[in-house]
Every structure is written in C-alpha cells, then in structure tokens.
C-alpha atoms as a PDB file:
ATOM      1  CA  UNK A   1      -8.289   1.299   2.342  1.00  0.00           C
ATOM      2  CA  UNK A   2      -5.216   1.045   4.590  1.00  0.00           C
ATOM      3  CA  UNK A   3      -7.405   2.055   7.998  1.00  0.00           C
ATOM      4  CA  UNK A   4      -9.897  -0.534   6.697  1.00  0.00           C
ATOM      5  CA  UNK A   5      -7.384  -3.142   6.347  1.00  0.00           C
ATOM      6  CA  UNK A   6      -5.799  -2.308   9.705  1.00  0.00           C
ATOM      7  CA  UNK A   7      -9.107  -2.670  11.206  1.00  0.00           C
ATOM      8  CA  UNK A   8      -9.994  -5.476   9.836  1.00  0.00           C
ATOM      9  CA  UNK A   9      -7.329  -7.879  10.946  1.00  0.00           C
ATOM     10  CA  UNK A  10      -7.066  -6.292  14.092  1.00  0.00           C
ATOM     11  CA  UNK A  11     -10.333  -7.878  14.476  1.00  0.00           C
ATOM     12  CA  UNK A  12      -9.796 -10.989  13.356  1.00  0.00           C
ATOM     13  CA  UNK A  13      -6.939 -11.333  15.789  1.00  0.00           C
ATOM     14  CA  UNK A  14      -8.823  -9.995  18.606  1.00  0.00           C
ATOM     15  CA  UNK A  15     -11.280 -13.749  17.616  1.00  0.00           C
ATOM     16  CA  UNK A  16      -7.976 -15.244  17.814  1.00  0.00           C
ATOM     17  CA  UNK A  17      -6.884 -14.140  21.002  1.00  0.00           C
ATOM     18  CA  UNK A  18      -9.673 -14.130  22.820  1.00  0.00           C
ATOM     19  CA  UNK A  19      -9.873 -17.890  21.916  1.00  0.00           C
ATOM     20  CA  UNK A  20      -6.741 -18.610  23.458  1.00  0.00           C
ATOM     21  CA  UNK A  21      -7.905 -16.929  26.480  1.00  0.00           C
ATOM     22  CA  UNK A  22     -10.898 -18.934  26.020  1.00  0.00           C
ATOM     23  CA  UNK A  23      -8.330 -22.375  26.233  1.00  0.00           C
ATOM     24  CA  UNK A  24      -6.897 -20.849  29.251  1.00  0.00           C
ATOM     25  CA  UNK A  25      -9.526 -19.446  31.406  1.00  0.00           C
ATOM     26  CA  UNK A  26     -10.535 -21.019  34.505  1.00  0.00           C
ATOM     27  CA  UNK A  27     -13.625 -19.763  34.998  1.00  0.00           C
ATOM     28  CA  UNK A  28     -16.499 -21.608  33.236  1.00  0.00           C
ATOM     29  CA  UNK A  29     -18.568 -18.218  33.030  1.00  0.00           C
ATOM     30  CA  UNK A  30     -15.680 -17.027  31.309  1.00  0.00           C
ATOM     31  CA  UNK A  31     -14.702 -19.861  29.128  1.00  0.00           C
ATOM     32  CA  UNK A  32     -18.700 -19.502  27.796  1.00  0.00           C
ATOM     33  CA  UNK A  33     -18.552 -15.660  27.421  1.00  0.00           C
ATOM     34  CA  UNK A  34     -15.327 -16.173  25.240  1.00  0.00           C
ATOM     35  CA  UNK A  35     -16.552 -18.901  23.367  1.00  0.00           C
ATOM     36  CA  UNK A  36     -19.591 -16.901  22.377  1.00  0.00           C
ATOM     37  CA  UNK A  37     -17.550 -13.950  21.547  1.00  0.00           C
ATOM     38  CA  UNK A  38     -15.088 -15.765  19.390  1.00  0.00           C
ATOM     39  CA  UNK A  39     -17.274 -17.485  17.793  1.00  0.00           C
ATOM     40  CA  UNK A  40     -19.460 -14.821  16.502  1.00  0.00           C
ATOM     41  CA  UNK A  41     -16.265 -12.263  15.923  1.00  0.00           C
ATOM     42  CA  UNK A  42     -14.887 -13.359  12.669  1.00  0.00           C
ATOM     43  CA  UNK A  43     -18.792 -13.304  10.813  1.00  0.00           C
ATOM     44  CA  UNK A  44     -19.169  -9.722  12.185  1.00  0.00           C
ATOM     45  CA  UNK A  45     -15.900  -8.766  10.509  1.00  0.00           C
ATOM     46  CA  UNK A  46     -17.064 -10.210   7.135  1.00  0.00           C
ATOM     47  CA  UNK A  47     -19.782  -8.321   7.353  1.00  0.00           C
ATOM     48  CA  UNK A  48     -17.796  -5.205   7.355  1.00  0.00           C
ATOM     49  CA  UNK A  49     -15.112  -6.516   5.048  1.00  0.00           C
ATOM     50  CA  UNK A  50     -17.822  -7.439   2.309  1.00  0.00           C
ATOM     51  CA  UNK A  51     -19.829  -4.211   2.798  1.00  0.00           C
ATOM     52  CA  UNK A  52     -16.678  -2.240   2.233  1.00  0.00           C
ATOM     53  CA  UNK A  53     -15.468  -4.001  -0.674  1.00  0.00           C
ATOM     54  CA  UNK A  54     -18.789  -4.121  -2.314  1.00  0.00           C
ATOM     55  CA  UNK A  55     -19.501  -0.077  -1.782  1.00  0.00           C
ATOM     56  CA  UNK A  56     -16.031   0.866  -3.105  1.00  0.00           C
ATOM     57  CA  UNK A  57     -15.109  -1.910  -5.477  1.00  0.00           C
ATOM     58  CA  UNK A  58     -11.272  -2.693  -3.673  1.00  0.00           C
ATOM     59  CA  UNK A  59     -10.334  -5.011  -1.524  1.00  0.00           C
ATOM     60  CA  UNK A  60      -7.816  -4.274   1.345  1.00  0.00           C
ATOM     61  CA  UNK A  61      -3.987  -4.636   1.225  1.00  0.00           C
ATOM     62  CA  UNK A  62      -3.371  -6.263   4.824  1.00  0.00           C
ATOM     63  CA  UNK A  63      -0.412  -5.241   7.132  1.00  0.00           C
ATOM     64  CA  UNK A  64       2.044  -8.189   8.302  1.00  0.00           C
ATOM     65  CA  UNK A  65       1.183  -7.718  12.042  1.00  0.00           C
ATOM     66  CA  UNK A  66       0.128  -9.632  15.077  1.00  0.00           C
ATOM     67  CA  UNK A  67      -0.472  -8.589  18.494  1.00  0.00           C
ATOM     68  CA  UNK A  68      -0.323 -10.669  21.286  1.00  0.00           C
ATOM     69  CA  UNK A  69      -3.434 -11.217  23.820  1.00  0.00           C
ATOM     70  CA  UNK A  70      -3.873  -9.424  27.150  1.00  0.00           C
ATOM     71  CA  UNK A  71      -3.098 -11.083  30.227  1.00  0.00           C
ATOM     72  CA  UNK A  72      -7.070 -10.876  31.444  1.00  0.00           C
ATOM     73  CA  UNK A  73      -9.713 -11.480  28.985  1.00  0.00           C
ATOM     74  CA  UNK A  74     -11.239  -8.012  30.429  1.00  0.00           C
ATOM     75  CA  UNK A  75      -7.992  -6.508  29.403  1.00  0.00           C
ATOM     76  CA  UNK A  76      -8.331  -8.174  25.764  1.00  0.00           C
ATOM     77  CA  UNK A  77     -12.055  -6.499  25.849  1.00  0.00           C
ATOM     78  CA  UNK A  78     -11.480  -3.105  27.518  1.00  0.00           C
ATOM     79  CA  UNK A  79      -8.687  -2.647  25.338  1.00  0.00           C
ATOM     80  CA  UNK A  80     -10.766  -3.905  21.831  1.00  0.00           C
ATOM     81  CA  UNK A  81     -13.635  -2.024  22.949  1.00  0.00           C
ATOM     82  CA  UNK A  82     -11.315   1.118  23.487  1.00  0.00           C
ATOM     83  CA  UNK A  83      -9.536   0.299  19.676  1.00  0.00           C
ATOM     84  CA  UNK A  84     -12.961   0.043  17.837  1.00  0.00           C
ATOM     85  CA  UNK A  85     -14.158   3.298  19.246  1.00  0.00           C
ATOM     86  CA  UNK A  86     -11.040   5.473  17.608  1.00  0.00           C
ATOM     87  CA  UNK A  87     -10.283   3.455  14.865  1.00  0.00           C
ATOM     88  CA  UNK A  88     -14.100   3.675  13.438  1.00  0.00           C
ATOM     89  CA  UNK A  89     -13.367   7.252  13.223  1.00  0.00           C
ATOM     90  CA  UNK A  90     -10.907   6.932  10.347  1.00  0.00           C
ATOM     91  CA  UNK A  91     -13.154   4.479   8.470  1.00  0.00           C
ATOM     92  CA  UNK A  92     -16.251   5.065   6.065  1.00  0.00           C
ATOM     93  CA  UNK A  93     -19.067   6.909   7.725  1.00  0.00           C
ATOM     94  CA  UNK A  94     -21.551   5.298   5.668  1.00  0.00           C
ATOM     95  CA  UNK A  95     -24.528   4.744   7.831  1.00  0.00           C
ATOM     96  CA  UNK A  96     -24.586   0.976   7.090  1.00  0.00           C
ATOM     97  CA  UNK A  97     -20.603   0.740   7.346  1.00  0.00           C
ATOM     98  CA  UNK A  98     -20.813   2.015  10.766  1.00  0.00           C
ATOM     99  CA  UNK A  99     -24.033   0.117  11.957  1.00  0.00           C
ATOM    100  CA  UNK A 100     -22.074  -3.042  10.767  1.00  0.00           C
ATOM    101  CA  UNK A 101     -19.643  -1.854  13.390  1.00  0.00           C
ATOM    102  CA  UNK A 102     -22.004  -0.976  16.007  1.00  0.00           C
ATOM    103  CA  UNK A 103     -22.552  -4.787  16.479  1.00  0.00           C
ATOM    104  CA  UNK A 104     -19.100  -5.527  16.728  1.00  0.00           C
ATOM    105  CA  UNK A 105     -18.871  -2.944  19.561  1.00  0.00           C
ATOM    106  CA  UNK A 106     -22.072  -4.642  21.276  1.00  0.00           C
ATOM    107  CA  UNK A 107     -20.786  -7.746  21.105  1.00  0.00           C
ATOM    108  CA  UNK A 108     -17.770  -6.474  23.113  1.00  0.00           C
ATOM    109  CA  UNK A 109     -19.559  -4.600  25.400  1.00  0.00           C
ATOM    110  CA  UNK A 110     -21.943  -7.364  26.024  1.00  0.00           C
ATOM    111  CA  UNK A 111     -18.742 -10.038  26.290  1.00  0.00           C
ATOM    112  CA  UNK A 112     -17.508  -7.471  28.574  1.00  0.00           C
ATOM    113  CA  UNK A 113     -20.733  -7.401  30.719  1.00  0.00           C
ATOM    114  CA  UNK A 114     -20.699 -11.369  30.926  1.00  0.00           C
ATOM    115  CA  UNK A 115     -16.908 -11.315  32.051  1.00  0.00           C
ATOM    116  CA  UNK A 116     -17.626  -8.469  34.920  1.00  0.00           C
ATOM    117  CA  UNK A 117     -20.652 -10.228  36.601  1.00  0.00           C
ATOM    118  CA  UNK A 118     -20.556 -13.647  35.952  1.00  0.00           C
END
C-alpha cells in the first residue's frame, strides 16, 4: 500500500498548494478556479483513501515528504494532472478504485480549463 500512500498525500498536498497559490494569485478568475479546486480536492482523496482501505482491510503507512508548489498555478495543474496519470498505473485497477480517480483527474483538467481561458 506504499504507491497508495504516496498517492494519497501527494494529493492532499497538491489541495495545499494550490491554496497557497489561491492566497497569491492576482487574477480573480484564478483565485475562483483555485478555490473551487482546493476545496473539493481533499473529499475526492477520501474517497479513494476509504475505498482502498475498505476493499483491502489496511490502511496506508505515509511517507515524511512535502513538495513545494509550482511557480504558476498551470504549472501546479499540468504537473498534477501529468502525476495522476502514471501514478494510477501502479495503484488498484479495481473499476471503482480507478473511477474514484477519474474525478480527481476531471477536476484537474477542468481547474486547468478555467485557468487557460478565463
């Protein structure tokens, strides 16, 4: 459950960072499409988290790791978006696992629509 783990606070970081891009953006578009996003974030992960823990009966051993935000909030996303698409690979393949992540990876594409034509 290492990969899930990994995955899992990644996530929850990437609600903290885009938050403090949220603080910092000036851009009102922006500011909204982050708030939405990280907002929203951390109940997706649970999702997963809970789904996981309930169809294998373990709960995750979490890494002591942080990684800093992006400079751009598009950065934050492109690079999130890019993340979710090769480390959902190495998780579960359970159908409802990975539709649990599908909505985390619409949610960043859709943040990532909002921040590209505001």
């Amino acid at each position: 459950m290492n990969e899930a783990a990994e995955f899992l606070l990644t996530l929850l970081h990437a609600a903290t960072n885009t938050h403090l891009l949220h603080w910092t953006s000036k851009s009102y578009a922006q500011h909204q499409a982050l708030g939405a996003f990280y907002t929203g974030l951390p109940e997706l992960v649970d999702q997963v988290a809970e789904a996981m823990m309930g169809k294998f009966d373990a709960t995750p051993v979490f890494p002591v790791t942080y990684y800093a935000p992006a400079e751009t909030a598009k950065e934050e996303l492109e690079a999130l978006k890019d993340y979710v698409m090769q480390a959902r690979q190495k998780l579960p393949q359970d159908s409802e696992i990975q539709n649990l992540i599908d909505e985390i990876a619409q949610s960043i594409d859709q943040t990532l629509y909002l921040l590209r034509f505001p």
